[in-house]
Each structure stands twice: as C-alpha cells, then as structure tokens.
Protein backbone atom coordinates (compact mmCIF):
# COMPACT_ATOMS: atom_id res chain seq x y z
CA UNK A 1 -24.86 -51.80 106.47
CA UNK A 2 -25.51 -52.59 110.14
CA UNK A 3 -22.81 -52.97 112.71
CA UNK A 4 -23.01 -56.06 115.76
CA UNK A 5 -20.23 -55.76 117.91
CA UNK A 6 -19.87 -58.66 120.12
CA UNK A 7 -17.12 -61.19 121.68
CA UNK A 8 -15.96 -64.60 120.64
CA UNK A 9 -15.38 -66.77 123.23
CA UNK A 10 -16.23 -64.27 125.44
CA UNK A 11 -12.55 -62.71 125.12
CA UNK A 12 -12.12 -61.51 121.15
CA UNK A 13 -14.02 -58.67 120.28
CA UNK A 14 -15.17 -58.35 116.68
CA UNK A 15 -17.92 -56.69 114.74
CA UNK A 16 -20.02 -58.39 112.38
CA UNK A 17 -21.23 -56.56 109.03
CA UNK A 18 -24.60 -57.27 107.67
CA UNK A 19 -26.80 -55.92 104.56
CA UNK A 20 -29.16 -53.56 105.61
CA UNK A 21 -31.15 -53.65 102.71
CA UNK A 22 -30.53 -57.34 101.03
CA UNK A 23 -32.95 -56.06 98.13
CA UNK A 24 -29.81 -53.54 96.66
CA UNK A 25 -27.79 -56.43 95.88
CA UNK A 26 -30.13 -58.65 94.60
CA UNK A 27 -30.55 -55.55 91.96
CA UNK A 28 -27.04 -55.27 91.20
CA UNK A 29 -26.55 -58.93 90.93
CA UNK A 30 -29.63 -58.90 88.17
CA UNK A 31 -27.84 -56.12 86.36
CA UNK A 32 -24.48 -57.76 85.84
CA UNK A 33 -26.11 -60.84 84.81
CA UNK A 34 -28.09 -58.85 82.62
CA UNK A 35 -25.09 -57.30 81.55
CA UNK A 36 -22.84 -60.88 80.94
CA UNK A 37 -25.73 -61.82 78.78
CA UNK A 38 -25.40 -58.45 76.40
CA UNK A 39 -27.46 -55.94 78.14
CA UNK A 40 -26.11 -52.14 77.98
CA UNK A 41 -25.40 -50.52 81.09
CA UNK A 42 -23.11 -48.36 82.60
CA UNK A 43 -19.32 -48.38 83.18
CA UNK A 44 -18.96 -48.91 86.33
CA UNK A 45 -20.70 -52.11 85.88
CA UNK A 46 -18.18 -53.58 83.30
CA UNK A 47 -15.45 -52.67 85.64
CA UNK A 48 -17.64 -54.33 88.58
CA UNK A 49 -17.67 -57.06 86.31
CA UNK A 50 -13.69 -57.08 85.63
CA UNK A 51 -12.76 -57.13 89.02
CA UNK A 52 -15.20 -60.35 90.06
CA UNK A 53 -13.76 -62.09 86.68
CA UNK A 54 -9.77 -60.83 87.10
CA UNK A 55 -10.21 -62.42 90.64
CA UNK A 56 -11.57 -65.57 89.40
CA UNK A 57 -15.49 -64.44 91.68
CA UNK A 58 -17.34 -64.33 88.52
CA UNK A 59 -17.44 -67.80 88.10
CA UNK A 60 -18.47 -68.52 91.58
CA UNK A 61 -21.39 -65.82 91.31
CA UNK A 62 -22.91 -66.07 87.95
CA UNK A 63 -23.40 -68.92 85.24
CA UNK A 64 -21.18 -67.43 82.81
CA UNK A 65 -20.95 -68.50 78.89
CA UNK A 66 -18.35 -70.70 77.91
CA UNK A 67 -15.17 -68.52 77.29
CA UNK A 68 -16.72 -65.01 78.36
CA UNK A 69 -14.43 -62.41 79.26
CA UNK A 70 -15.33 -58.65 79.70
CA UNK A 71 -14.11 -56.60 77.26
CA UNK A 72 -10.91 -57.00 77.82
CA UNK A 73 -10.29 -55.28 81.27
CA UNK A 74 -10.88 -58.25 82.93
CA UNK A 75 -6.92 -59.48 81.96
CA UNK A 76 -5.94 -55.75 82.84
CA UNK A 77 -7.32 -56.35 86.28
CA UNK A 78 -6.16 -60.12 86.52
CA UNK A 79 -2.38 -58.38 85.85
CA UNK A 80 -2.34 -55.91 88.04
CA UNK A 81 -3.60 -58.45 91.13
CA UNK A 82 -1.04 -61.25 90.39
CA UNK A 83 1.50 -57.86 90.36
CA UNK A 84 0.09 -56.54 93.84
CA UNK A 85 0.28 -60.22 94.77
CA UNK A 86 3.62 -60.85 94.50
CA UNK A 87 4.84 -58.12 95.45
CA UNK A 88 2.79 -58.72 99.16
CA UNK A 89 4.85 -62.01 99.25
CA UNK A 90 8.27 -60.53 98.19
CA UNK A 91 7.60 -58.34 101.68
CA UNK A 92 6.65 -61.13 103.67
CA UNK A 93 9.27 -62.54 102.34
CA UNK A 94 12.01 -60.51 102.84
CA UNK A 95 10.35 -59.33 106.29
CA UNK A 96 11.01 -62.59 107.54
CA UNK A 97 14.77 -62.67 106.86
C-alpha cells in the first residue's frame, strides 16, 4: 500500500490509501471466483468468502449462482455482524440520553 497525505480544501488533512501492486488482488479476486464456482483452496479463502457474503459484498463483487452460500459460515458471520450491529446502536443510543 502507498500512503498520499494531502489537504481537502486546503484545511482537512487526510491520507489517501492506494494498491501498490493492483496485480495481488486481481489474483485473489480470480481465486475466490474460482473458489464460488467449486475450486479447492485454502481456508482462509472460504472465510474471505464468508465475510464478503455475511456482509451482503459478495454479490456486489462476483456473479454468484442463484442461492450460493458458503458452507455455512457465511450465516455464522451474517449473525455475529447484525449482533455487533446492534449493539453499536444500543451505545449510540443510550450515549445520547
């Protein structure tokens, strides 16, 4: 990753993130589609794979088949963000009381 520090509107400092090396993700992205499609592979993949489809991402970054769901830890995943979730909003929540 590669680091640009700069300011908006000349007052707001931020720093912008950018791929060094676009190539590595283009890989992974091939080996999870690979891996939607049946492929072995390791893992970390299938939790990779999990997280993007408990978060509703998969959709949005692969052409999935209708009604695919990774083995199962995708709902595991799926639960345990709607529970991290609400329990953000129960402390906003009562924060603002």
């Amino acid at each position: 990753m590669t680091e640009e520090h700069r300011k908006r509107l000349g007052l707001f400092p931020t720093t912008d993130r950018h791929l060094a090396d676009p190539g590595h993700s283009a890989a992974l992205r091939e080996r999870l589609a690979a891996r939607i499609k049946g492929a072995p592979g390791p893992d970390e993949e299938l939790v990779l794979l999990s997280l993007a489809h408990g978060t509703g991402l998969a959709q949005a970054l692969f052409d999935l088949p209708e009604g695919w769901r990774p083995d199962g830890l995708s709902e595991a995943v799926a639960e345990a963000i709607r529970k991290v979730t609400a329990a953000v909003v129960a402390a906003a929540a009562a924060a603002t009381v």
